[in-house]
N, C-alpha and C. Protein backbone atom coordinates (compact mmCIF):
# COMPACT_ATOMS: atom_id res chain seq x y z
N UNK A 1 20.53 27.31 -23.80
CA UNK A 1 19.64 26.49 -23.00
C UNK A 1 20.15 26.44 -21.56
N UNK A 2 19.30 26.84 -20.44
CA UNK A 2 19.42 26.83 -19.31
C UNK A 2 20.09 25.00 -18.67
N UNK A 3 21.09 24.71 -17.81
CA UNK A 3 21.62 23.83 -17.69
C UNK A 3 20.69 22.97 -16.18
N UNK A 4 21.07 22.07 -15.89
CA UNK A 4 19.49 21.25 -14.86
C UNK A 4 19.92 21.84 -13.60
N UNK A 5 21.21 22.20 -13.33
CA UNK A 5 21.52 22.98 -12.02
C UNK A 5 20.78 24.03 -12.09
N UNK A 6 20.53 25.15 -12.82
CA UNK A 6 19.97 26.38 -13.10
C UNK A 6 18.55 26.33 -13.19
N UNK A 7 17.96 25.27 -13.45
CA UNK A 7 17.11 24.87 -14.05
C UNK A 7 16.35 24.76 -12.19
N UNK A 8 17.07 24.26 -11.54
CA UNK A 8 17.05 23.26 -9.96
C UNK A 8 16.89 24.32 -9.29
N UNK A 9 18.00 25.13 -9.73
CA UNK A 9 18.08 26.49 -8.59
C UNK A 9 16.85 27.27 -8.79
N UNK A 10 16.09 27.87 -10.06
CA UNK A 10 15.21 29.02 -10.41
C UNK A 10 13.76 27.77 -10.02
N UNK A 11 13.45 26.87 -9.80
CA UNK A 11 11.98 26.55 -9.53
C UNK A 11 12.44 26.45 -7.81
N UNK A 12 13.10 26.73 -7.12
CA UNK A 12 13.67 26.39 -5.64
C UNK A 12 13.47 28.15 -5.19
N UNK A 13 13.98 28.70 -5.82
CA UNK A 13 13.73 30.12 -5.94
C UNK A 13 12.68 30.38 -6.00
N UNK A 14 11.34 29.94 -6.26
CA UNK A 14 10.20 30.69 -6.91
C UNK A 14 8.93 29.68 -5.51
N UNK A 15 9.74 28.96 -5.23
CA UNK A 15 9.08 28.30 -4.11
C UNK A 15 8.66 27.29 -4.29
N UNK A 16 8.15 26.97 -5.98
CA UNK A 16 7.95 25.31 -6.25
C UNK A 16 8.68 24.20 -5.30
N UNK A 17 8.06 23.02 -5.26
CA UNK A 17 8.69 21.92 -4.90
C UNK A 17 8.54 20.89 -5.50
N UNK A 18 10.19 20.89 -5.32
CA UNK A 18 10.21 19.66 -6.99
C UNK A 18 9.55 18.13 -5.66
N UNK A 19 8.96 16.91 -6.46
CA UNK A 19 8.45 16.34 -6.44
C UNK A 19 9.75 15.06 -6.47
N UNK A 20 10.12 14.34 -5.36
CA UNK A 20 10.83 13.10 -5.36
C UNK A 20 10.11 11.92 -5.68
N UNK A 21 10.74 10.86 -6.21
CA UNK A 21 10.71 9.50 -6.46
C UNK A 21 9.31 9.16 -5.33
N UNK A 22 9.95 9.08 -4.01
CA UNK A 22 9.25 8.62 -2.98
C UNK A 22 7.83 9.23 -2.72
N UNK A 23 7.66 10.69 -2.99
CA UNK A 23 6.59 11.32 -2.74
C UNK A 23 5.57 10.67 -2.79
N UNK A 24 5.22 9.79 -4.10
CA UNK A 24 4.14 9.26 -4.07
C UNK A 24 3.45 8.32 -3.25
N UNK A 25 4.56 7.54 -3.14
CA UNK A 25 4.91 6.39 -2.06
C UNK A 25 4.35 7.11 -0.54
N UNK A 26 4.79 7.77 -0.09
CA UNK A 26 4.62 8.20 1.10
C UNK A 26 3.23 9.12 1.17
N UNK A 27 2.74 9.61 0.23
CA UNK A 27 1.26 9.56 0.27
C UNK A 27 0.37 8.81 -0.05
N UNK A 28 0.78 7.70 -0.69
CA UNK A 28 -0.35 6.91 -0.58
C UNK A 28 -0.24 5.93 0.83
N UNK A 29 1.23 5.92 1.64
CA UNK A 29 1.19 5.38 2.89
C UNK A 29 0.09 6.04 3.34
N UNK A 30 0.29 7.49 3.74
CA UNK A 30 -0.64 8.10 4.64
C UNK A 30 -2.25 8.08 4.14
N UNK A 31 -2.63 7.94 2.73
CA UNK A 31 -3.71 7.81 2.92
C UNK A 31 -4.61 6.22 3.07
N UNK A 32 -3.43 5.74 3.11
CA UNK A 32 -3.92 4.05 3.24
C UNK A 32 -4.22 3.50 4.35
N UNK A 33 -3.47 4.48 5.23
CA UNK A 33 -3.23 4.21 7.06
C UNK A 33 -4.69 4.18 7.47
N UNK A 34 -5.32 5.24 7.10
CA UNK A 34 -6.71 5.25 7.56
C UNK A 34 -7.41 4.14 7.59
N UNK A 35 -7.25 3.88 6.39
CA UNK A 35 -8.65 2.70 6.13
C UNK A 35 -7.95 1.18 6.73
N UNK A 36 -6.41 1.28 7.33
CA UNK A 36 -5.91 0.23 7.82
C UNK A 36 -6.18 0.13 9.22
N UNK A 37 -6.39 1.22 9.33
CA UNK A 37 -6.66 1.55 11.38
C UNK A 37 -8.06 1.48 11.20
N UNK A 38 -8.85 1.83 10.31
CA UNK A 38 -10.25 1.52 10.20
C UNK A 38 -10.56 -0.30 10.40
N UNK A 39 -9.82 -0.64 9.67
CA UNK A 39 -9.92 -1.97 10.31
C UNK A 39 -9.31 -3.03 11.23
N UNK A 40 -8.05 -2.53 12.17
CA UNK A 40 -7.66 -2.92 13.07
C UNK A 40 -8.27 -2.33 14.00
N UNK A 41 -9.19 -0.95 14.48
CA UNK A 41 -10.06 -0.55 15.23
C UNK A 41 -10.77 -1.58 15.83
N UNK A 42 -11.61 -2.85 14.67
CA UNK A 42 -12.62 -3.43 14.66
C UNK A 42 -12.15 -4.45 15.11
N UNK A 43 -11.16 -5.01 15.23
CA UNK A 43 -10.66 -6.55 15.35
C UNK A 43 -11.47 -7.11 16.68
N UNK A 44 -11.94 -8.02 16.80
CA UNK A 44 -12.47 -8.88 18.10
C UNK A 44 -11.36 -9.05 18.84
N UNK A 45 -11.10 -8.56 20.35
CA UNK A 45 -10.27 -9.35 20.83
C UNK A 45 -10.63 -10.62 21.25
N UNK A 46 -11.96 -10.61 20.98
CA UNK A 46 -12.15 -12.61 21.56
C UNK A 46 -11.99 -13.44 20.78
N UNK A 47 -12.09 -12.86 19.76
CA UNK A 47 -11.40 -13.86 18.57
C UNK A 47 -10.02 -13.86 17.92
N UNK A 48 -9.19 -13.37 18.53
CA UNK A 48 -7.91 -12.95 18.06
C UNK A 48 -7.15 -14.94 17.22
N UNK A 49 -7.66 -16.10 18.13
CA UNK A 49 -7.44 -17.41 18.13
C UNK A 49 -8.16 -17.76 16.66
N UNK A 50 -9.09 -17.09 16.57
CA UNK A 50 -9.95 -17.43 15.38
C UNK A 50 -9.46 -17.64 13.81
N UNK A 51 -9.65 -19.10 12.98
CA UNK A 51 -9.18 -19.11 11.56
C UNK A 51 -10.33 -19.13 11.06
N UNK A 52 -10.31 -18.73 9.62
CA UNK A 52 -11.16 -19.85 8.66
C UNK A 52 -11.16 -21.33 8.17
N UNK A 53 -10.05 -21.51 8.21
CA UNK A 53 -9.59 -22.80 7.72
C UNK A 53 -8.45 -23.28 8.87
N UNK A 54 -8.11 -24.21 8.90
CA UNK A 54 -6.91 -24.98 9.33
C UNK A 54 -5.60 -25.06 8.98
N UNK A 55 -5.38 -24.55 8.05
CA UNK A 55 -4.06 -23.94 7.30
C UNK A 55 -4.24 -22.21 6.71
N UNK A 56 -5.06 -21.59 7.61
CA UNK A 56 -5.00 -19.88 7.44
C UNK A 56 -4.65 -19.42 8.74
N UNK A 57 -3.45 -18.45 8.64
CA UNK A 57 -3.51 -17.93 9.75
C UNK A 57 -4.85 -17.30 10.59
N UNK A 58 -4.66 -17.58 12.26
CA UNK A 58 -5.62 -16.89 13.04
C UNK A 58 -5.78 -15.62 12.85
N UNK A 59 -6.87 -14.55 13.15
CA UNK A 59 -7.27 -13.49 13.09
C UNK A 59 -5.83 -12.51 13.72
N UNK A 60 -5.44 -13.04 14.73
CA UNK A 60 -4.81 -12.33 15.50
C UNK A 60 -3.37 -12.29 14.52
N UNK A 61 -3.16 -13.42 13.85
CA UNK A 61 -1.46 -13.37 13.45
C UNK A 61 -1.78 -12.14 11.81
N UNK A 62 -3.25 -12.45 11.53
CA UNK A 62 -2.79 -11.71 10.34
C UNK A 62 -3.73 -10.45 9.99
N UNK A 63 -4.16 -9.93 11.66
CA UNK A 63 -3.74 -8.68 11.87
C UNK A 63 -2.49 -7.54 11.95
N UNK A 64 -1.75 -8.72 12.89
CA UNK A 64 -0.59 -8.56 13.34
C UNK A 64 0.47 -8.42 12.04
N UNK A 65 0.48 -9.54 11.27
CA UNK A 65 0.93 -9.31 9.75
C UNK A 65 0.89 -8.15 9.04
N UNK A 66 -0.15 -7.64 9.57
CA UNK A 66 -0.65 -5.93 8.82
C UNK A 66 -0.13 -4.92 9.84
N UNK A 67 -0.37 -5.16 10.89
CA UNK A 67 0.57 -4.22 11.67
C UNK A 67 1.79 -3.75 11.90
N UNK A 68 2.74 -4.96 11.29
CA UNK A 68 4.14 -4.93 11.35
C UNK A 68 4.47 -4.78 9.84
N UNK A 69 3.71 -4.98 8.37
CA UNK A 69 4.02 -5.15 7.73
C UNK A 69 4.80 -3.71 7.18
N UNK A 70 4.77 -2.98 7.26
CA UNK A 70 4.91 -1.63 6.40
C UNK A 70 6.28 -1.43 7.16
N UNK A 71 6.46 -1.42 8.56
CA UNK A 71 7.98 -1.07 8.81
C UNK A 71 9.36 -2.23 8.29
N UNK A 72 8.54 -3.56 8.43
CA UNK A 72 9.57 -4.55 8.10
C UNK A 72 9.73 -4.79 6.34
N UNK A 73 8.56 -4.06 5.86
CA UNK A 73 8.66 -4.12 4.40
C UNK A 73 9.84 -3.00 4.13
N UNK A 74 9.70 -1.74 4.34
CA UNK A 74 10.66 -0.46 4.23
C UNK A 74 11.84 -0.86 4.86
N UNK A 75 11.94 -1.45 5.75
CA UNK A 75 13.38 -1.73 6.23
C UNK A 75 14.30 -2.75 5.57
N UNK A 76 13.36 -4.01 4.89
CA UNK A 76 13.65 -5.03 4.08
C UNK A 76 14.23 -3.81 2.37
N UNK A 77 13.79 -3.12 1.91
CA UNK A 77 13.87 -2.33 0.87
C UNK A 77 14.98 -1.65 1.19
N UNK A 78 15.56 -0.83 2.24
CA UNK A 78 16.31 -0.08 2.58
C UNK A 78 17.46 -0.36 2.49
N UNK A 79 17.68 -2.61 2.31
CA UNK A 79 19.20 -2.80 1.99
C UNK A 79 18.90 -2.84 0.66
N UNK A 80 20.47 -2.93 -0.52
CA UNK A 80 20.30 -3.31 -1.51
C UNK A 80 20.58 -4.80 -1.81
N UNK A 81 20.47 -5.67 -0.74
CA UNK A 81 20.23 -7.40 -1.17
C UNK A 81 20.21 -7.82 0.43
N UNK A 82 19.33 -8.65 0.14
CA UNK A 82 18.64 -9.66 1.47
C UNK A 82 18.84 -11.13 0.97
N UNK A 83 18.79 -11.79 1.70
CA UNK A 83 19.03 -13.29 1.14
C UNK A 83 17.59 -13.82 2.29
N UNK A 84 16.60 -14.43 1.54
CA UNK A 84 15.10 -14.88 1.82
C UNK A 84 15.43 -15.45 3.36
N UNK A 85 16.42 -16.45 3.59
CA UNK A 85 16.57 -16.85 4.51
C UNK A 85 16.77 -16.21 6.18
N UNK A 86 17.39 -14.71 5.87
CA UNK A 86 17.44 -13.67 6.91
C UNK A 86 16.05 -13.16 7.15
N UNK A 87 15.18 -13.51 6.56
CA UNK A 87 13.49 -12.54 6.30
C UNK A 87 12.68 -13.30 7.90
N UNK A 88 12.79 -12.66 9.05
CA UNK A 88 12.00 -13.36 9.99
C UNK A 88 10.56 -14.22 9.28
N UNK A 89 10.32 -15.18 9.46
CA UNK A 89 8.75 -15.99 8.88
C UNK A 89 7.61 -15.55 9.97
N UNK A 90 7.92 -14.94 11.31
CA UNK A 90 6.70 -14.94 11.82
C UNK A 90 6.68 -13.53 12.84
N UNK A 91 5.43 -13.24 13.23
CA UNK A 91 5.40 -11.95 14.04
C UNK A 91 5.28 -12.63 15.55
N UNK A 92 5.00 -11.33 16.25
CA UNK A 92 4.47 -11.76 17.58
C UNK A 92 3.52 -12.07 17.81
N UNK A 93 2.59 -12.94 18.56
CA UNK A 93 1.26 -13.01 18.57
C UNK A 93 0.61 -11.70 19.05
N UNK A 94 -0.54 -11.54 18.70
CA UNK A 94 -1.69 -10.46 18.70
C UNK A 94 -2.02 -10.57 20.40
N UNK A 95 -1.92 -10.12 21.08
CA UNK A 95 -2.96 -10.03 22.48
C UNK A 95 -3.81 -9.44 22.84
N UNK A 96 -4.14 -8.37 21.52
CA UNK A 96 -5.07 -7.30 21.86
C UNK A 96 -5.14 -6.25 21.21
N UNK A 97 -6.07 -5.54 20.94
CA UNK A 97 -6.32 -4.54 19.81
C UNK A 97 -5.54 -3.34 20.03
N UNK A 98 -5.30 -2.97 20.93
CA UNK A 98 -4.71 -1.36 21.21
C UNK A 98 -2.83 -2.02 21.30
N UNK A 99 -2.66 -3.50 21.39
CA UNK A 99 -1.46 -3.96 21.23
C UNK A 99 -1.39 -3.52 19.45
N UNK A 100 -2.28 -4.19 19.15
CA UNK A 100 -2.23 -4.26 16.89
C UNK A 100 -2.36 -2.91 16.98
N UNK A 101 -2.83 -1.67 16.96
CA UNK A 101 -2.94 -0.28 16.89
C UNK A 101 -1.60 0.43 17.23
N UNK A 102 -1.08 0.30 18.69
CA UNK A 102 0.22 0.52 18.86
C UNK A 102 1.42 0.03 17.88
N UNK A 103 1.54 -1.60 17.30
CA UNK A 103 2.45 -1.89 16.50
C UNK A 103 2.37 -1.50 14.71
N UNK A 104 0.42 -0.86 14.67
CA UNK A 104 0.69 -0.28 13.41
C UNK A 104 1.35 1.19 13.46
N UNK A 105 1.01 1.26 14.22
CA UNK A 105 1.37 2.92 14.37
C UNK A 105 2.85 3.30 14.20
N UNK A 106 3.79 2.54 15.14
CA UNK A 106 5.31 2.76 14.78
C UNK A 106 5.27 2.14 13.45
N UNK A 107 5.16 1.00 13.43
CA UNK A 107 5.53 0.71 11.96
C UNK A 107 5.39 1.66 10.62
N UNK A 108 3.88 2.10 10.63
CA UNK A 108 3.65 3.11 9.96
C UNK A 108 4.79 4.26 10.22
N UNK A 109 5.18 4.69 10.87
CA UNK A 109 6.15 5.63 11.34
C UNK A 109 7.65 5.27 10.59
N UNK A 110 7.88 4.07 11.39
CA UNK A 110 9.25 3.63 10.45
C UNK A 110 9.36 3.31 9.35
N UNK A 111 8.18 3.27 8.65
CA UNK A 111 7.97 2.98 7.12
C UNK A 111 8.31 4.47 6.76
N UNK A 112 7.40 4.95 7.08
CA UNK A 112 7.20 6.50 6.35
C UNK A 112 8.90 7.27 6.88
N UNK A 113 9.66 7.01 8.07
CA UNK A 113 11.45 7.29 7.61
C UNK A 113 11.90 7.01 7.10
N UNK A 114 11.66 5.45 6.43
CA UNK A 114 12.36 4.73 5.78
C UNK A 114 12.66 5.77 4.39
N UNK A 115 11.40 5.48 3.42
CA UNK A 115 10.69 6.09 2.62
C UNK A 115 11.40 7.52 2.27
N UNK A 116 11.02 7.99 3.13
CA UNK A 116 11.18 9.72 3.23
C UNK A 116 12.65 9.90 3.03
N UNK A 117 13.63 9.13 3.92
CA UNK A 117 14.77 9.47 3.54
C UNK A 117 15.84 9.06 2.50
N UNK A 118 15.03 8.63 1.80
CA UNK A 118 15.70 7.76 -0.13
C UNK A 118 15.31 8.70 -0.47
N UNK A 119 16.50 9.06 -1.20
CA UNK A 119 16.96 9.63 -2.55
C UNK A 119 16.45 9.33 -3.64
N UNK A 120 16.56 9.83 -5.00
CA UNK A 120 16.01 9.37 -6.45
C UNK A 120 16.61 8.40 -6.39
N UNK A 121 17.82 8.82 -6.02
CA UNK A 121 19.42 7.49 -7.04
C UNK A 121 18.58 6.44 -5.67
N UNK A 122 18.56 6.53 -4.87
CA UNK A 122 18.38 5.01 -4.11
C UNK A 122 17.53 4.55 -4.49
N UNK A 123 16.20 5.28 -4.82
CA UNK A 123 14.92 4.75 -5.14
C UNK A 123 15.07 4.30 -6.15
N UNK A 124 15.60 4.23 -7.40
CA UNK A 124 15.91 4.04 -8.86
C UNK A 124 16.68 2.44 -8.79
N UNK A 125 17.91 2.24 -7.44
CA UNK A 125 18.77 1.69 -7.63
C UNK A 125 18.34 0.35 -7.10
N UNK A 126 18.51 -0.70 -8.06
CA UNK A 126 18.50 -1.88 -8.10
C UNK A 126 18.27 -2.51 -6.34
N UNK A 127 17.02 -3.24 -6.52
CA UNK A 127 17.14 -4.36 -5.15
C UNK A 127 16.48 -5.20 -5.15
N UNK A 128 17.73 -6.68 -4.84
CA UNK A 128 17.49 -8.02 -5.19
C UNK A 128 17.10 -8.81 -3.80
N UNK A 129 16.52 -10.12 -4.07
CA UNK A 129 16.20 -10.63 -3.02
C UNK A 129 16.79 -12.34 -3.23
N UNK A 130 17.95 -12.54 -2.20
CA UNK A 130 18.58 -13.90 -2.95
C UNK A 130 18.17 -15.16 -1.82
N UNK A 131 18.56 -16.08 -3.07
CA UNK A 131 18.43 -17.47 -2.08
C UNK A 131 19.92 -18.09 -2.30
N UNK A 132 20.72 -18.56 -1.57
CA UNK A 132 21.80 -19.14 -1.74
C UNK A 132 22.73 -18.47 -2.49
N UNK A 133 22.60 -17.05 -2.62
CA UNK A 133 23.50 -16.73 -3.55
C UNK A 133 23.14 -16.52 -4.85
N UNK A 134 22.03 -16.82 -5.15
CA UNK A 134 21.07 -16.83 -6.84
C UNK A 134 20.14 -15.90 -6.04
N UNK A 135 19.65 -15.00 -7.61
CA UNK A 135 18.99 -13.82 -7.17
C UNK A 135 18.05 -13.94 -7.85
N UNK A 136 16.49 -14.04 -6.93
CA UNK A 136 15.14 -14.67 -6.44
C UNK A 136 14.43 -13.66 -7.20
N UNK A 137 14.23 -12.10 -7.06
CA UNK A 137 14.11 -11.18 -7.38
C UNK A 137 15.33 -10.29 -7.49
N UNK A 138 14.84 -9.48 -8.46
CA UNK A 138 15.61 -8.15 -8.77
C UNK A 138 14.53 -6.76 -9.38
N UNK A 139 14.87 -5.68 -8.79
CA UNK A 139 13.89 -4.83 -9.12
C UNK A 139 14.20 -3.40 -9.06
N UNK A 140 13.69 -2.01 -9.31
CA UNK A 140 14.37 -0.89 -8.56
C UNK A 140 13.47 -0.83 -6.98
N UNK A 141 14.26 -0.01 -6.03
CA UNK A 141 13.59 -0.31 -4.62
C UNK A 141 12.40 0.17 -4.86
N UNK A 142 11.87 1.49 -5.57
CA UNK A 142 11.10 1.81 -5.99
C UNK A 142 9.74 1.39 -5.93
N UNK A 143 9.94 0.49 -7.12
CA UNK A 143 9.18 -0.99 -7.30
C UNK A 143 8.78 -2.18 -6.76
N UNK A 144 10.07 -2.12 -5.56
CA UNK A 144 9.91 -3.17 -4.54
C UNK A 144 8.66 -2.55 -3.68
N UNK A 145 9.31 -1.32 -3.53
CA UNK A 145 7.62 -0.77 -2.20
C UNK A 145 6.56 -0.69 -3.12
N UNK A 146 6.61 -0.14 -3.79
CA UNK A 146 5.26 -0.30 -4.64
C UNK A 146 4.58 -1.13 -4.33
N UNK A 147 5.33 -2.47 -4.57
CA UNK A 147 4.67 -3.67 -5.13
C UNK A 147 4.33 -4.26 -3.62
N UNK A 148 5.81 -4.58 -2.65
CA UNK A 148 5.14 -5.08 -1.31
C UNK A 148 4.31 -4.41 -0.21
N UNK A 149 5.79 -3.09 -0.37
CA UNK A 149 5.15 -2.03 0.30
C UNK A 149 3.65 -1.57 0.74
N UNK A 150 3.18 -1.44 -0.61
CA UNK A 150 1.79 -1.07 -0.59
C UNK A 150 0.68 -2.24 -1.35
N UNK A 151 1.05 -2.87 -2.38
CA UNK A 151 0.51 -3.75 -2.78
C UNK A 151 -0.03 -5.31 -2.23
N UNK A 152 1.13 -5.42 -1.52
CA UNK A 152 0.99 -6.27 -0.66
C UNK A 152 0.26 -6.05 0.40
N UNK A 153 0.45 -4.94 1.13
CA UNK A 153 -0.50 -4.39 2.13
C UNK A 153 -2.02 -4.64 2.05
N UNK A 154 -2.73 -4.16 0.59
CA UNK A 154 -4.35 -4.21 0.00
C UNK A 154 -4.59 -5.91 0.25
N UNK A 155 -3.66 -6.78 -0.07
CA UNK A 155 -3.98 -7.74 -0.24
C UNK A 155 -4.28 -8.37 1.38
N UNK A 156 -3.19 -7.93 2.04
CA UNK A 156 -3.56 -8.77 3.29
C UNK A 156 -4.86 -7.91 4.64
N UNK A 157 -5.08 -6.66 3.60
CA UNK A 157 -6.38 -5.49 4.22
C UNK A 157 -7.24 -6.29 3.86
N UNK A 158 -7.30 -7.09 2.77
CA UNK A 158 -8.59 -7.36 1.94
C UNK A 158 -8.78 -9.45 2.86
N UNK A 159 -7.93 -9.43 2.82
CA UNK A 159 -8.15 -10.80 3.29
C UNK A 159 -8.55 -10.39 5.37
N UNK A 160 -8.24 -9.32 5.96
CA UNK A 160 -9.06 -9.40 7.19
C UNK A 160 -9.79 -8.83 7.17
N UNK A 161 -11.03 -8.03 6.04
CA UNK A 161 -11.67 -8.03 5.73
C UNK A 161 -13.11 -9.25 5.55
N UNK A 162 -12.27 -9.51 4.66
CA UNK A 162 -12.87 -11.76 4.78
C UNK A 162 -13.15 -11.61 6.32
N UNK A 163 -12.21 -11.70 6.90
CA UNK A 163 -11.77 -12.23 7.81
C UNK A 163 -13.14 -11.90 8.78
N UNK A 164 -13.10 -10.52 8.81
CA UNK A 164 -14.10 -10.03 9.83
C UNK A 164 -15.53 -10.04 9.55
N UNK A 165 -16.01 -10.01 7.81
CA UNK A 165 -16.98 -10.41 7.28
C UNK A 165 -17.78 -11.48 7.98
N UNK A 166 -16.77 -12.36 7.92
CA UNK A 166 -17.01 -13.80 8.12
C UNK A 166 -17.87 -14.49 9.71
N UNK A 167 -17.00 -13.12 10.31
CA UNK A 167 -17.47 -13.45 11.86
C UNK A 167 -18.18 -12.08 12.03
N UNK A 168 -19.18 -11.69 10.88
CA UNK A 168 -20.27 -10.79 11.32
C UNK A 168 -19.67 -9.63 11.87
N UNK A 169 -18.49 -8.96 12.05
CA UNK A 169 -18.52 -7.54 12.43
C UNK A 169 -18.75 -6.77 11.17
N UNK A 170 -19.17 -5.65 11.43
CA UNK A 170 -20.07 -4.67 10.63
C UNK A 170 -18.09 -4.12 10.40
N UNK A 171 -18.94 -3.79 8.72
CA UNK A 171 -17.48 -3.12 8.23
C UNK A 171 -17.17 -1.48 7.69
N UNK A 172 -16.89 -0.98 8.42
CA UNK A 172 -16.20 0.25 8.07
C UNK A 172 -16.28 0.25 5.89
N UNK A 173 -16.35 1.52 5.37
CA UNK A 173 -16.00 2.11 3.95
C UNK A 173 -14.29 1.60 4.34
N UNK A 174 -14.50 1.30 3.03
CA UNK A 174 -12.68 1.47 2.18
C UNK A 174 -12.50 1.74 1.53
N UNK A 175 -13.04 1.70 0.39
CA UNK A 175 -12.77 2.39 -0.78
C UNK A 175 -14.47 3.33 -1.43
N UNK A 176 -15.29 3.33 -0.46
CA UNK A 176 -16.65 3.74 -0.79
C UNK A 176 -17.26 2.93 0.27
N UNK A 177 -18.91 2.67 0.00
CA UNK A 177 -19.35 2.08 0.91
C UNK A 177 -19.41 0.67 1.17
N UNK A 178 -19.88 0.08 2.19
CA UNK A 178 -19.58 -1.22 2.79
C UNK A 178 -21.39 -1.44 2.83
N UNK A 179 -21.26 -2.73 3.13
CA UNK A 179 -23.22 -3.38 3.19
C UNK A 179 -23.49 -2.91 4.65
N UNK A 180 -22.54 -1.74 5.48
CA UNK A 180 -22.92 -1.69 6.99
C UNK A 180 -22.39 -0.36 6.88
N UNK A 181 -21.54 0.49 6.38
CA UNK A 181 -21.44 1.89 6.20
C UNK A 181 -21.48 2.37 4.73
N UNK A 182 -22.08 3.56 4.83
CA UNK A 182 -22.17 4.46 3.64
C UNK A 182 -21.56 5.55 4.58
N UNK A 183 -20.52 5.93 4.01
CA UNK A 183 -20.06 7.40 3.94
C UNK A 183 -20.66 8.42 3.27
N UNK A 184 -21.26 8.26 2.65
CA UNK A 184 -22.21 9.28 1.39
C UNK A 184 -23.23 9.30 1.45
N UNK A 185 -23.95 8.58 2.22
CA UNK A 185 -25.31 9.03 3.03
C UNK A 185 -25.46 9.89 3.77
């Protein structure tokens, strides 16, 4: 029986490419980016001040939330323990759309180095998130992006979504069509 070195070397030889941990991860960054710039495109800058409620962030902070989220999520993943209390609670304020476009854009960028340059063994290897010394979460990093990385991401796409619904801008497809675009028409 051929041994996993040999095994490593003859599909490397033949031109295959073996497939890392992260791969997946880092394509579904890139195909998520779209439909995230699809909707920071749209943002009102006159409403950047704008909530729904009185205890929801303004339009502008949780754009901005989405703009920064993907580099400070990958960089948060990149140690193997954070203690909640080091986790900045707030961004910069929003001033303007091509400001939110510019800060998705690196972010997106420093996410996708982050990402790209883990290993199996890192991606596999345990990462906790503590409070005082007691550990809050524990997970493989893997799992951590998965889950904040990208999971978290849909959630706060989907809430400025609401967001923009709400104040009547016409909405871009995201996952198919919208009550104001059809892509398939």
């Amino acid at each position: 029986m051929t041994d996993k070195k040999e095994l490593n070397n003859k599909i490397m030889q033949t031109g295959a490419k073996q497939t890392r941990l992260v791969d997946p991860i880092l394509a579904e960054l890139d195909q998520e980016a779209e439909i995230t710039k699809r909707l920071l495109d749209i943002v009102p800058e006159d409403k950047l001040d704008w909530r729904p409620h009185q205890k929801a962030k303004s339009l502008g902070e949780l754009a901005m939330h989405l703009a920064v989220l993907q580099g400070n999520v990958a960089q948060l993943g990149n140690e193997d323990v954070r203690d909640v209390t080091d986790i900045p609670r707030s961004e910069p304020d929003a001033t303007s759309r091509q400001q939110l476009l510019q800060t998705f854009s690196e972010s997106l960028a420093k996410a996708k180095e982050i990402v790209d340059s883990t290993d199996d063994q890192k991606a596999v290897r345990e990462w906790q998130l503590t409070k005082d010394g007691q550990t809050v979460i524990s997970m493989p990093r893997n799992a951590f992006w998965r889950t904040v990385l990208l999971n978290h991401n849909y959630h706060h796409r989907g809430q400025l979504s609401t967001y923009l619904r709400t104040l009547d801008v016409p909405l871009p497809s995201v996952y198919g069509p919208s009550a104001d675009t059809d892509p398939f028409a």
